[in-house]
N, C-alpha and C. Protein backbone atom coordinates (compact mmCIF):
# COMPACT_ATOMS: atom_id res chain seq x y z
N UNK A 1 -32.16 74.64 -4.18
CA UNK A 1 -32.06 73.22 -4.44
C UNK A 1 -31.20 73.02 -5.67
N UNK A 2 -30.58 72.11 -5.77
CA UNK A 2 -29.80 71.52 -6.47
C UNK A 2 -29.73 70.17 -7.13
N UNK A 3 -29.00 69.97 -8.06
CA UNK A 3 -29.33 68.76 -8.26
C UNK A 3 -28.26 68.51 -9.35
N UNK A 4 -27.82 67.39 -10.13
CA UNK A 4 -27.06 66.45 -11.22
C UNK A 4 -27.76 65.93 -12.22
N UNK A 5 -27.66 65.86 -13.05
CA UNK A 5 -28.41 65.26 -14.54
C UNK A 5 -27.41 64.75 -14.65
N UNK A 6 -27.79 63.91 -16.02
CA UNK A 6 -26.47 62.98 -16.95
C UNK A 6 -27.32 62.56 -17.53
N UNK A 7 -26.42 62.42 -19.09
CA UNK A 7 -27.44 62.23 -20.48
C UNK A 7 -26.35 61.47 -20.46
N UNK A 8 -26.06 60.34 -20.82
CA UNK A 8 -25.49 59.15 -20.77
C UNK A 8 -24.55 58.57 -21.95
N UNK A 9 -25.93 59.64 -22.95
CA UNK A 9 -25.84 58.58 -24.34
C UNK A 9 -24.84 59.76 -25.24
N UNK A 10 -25.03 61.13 -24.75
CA UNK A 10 -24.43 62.89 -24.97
C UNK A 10 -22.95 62.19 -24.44
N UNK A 11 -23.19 61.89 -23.03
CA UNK A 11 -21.95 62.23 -22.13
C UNK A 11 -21.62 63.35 -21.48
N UNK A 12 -22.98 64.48 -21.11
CA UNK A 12 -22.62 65.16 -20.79
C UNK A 12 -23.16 65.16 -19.36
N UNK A 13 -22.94 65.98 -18.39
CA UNK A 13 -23.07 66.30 -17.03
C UNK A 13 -23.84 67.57 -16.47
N UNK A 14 -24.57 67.70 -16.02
CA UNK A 14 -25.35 69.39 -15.77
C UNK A 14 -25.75 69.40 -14.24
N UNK A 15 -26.01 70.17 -13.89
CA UNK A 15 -25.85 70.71 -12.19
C UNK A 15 -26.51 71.82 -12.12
N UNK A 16 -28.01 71.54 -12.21
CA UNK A 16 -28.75 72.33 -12.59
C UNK A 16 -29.65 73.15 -10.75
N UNK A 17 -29.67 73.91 -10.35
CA UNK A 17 -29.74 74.90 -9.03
C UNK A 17 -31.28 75.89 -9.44
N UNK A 18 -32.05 75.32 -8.35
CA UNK A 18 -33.49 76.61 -8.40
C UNK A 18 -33.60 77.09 -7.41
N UNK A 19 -34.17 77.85 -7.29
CA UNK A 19 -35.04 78.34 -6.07
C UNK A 19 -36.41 79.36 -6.92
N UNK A 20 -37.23 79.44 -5.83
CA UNK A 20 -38.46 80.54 -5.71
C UNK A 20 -38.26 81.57 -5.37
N UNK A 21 -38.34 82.68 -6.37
CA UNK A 21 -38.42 83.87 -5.29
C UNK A 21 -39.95 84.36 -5.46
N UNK A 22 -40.06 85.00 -4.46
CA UNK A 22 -41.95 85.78 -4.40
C UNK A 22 -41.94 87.22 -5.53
N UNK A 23 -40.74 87.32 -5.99
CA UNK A 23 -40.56 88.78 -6.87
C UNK A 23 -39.91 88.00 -7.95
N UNK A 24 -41.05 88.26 -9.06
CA UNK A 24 -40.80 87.59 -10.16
C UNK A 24 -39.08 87.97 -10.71
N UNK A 25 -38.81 89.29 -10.78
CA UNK A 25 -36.96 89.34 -11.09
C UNK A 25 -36.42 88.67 -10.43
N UNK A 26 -36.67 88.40 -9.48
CA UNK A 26 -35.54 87.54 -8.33
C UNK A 26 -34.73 87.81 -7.85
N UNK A 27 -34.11 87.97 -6.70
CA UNK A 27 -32.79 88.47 -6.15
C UNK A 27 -31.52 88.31 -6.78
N UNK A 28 -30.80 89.47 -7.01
CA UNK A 28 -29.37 89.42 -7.89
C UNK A 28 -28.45 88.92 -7.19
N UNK A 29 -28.32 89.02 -5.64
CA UNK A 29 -27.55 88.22 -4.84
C UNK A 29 -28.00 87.29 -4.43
N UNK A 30 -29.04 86.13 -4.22
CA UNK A 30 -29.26 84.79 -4.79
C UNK A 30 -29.27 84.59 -6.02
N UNK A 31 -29.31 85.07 -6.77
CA UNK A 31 -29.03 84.36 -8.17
C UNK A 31 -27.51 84.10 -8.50
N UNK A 32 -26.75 85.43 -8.21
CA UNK A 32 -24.90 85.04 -8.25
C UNK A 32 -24.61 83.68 -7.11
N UNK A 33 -25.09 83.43 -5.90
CA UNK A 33 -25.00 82.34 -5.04
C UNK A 33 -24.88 81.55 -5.81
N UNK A 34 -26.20 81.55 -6.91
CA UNK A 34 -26.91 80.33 -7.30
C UNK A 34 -25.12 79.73 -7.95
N UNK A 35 -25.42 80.86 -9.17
CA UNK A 35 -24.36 80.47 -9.94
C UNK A 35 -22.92 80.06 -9.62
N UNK A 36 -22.23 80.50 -8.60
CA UNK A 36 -21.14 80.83 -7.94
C UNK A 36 -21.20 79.01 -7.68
N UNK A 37 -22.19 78.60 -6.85
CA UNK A 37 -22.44 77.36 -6.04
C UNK A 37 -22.15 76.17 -7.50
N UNK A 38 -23.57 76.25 -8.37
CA UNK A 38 -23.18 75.46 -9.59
C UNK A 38 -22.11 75.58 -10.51
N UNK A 39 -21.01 76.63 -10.16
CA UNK A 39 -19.57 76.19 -11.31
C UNK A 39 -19.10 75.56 -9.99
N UNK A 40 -19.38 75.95 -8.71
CA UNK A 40 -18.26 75.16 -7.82
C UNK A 40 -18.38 73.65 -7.69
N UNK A 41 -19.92 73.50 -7.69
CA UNK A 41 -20.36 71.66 -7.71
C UNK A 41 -19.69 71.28 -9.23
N UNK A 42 -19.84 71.91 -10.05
CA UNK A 42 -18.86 70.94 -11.39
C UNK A 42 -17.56 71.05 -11.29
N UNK A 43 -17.09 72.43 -11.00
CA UNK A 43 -15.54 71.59 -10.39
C UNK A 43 -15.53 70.12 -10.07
N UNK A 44 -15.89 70.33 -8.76
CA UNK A 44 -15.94 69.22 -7.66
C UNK A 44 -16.23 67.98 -8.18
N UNK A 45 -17.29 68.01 -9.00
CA UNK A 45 -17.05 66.76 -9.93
C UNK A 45 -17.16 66.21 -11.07
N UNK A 46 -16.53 67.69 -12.03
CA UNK A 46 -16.05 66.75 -13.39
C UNK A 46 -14.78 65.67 -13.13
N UNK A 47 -14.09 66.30 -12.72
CA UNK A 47 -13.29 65.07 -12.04
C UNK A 47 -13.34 63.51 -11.90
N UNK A 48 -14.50 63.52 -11.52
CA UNK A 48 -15.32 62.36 -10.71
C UNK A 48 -16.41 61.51 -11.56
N UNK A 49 -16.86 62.62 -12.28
CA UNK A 49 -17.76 62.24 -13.80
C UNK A 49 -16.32 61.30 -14.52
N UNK A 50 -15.21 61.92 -14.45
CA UNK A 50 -14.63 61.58 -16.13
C UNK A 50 -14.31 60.10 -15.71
N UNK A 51 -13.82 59.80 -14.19
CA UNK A 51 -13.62 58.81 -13.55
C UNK A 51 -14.63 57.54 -13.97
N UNK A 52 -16.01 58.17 -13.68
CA UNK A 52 -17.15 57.17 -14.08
C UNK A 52 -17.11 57.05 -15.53
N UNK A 53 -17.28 57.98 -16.02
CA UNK A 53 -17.22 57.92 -17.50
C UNK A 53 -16.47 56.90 -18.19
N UNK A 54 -15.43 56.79 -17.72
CA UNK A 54 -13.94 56.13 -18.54
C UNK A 54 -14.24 54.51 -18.46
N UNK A 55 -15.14 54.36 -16.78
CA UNK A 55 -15.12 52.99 -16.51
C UNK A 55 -16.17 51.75 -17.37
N UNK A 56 -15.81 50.34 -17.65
CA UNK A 56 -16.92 49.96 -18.24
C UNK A 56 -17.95 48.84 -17.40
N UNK A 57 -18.20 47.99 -17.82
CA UNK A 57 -18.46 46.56 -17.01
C UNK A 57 -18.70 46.41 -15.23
N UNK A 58 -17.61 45.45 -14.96
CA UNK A 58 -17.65 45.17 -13.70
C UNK A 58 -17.05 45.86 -12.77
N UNK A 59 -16.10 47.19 -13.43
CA UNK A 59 -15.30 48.19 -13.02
C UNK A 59 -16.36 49.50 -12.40
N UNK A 60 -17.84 49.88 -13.77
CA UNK A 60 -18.18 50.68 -12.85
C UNK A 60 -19.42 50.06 -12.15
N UNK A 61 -19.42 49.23 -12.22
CA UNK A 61 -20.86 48.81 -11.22
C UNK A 61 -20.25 48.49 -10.00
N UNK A 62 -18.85 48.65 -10.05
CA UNK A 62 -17.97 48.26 -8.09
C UNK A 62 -17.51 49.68 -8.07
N UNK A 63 -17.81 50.71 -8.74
CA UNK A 63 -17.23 51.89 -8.60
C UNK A 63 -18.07 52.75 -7.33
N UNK A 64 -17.26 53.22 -5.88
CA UNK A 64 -17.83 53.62 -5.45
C UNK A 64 -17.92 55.50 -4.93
N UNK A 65 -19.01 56.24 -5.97
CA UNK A 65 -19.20 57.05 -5.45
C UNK A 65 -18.58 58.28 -4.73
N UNK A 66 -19.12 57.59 -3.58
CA UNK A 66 -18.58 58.32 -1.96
C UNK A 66 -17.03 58.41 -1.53
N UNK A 67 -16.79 57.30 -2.24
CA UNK A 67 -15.22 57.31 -2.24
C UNK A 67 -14.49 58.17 -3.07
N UNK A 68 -14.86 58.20 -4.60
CA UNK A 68 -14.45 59.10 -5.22
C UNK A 68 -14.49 60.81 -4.31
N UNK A 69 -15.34 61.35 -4.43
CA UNK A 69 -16.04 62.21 -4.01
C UNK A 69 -14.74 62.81 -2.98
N UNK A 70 -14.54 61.69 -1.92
CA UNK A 70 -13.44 62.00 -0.81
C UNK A 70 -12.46 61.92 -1.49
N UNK A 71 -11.94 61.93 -2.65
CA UNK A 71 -10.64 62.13 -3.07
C UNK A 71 -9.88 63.35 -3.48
N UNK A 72 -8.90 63.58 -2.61
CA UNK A 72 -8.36 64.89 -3.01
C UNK A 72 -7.60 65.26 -3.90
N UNK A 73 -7.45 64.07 -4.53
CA UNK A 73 -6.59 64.48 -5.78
C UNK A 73 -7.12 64.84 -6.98
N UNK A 74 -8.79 64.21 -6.72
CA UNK A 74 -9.51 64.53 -7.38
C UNK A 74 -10.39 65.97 -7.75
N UNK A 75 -10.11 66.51 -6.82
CA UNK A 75 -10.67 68.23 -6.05
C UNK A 75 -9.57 69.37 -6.64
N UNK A 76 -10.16 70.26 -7.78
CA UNK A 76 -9.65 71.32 -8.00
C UNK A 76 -8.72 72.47 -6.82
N UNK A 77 -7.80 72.90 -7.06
CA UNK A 77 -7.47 73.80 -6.01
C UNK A 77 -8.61 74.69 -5.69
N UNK A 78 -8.71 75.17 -4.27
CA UNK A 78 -9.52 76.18 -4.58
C UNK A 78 -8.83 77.74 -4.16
N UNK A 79 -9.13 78.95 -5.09
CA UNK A 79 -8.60 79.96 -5.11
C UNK A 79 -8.93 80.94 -4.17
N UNK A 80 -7.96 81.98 -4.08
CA UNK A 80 -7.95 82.78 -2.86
C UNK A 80 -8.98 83.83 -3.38
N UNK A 81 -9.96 83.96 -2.46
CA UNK A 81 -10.81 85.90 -3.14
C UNK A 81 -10.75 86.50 -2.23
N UNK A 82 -10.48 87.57 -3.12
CA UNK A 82 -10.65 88.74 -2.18
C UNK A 82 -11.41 89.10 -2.08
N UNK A 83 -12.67 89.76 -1.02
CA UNK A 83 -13.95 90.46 -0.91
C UNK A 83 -13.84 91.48 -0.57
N UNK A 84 -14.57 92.39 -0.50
CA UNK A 84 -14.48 93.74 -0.15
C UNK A 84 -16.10 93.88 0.46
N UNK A 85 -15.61 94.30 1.57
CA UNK A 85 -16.67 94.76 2.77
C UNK A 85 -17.94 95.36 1.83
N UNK A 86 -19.14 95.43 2.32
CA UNK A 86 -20.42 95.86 1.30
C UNK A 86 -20.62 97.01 2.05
């Protein structure tokens, strides 16, 4: 699970990701997921934060969201990896 914070008054943004595991260490390959997943959701939208951020008044209370979100200009490239078979 996942989720977005915002401290408003900071200005900052967090994208904070849990899960349960039944083994208190927890799995090392869900935990890199974890992480891998939450730098990729802040990519995706600091972008989109700075957008809201910037706006004031009647600008962001008509600001919509979902629209941002679909913007590709707004969307980091994303890079090529290489994997190697396990």
């Amino acid at each position: 699970m996942g989720n977005f914070e915002l401290d408003w008054d900071l200005g900052r943004v967090f994208f904070r990701a849990t899960n349960l595991f039944s083994d208190p260490s927890g799995d090392g390959d869900i935990i890199a997921g974890l992480v891998h997943s939450t730098v990729a959701e802040m990519d995706r939208f600091a972008p989109v934060e700075a957008v809201i951020h910037r706006a004031e008044g009647s600008v962001l209370a008509s600001l919509d969201v979902a629209a941002l979100l679909q913007r590709d200009d707004l969307l980091p490239e994303i890079p090529e990896i290489e994997t190697t078979p396990r």
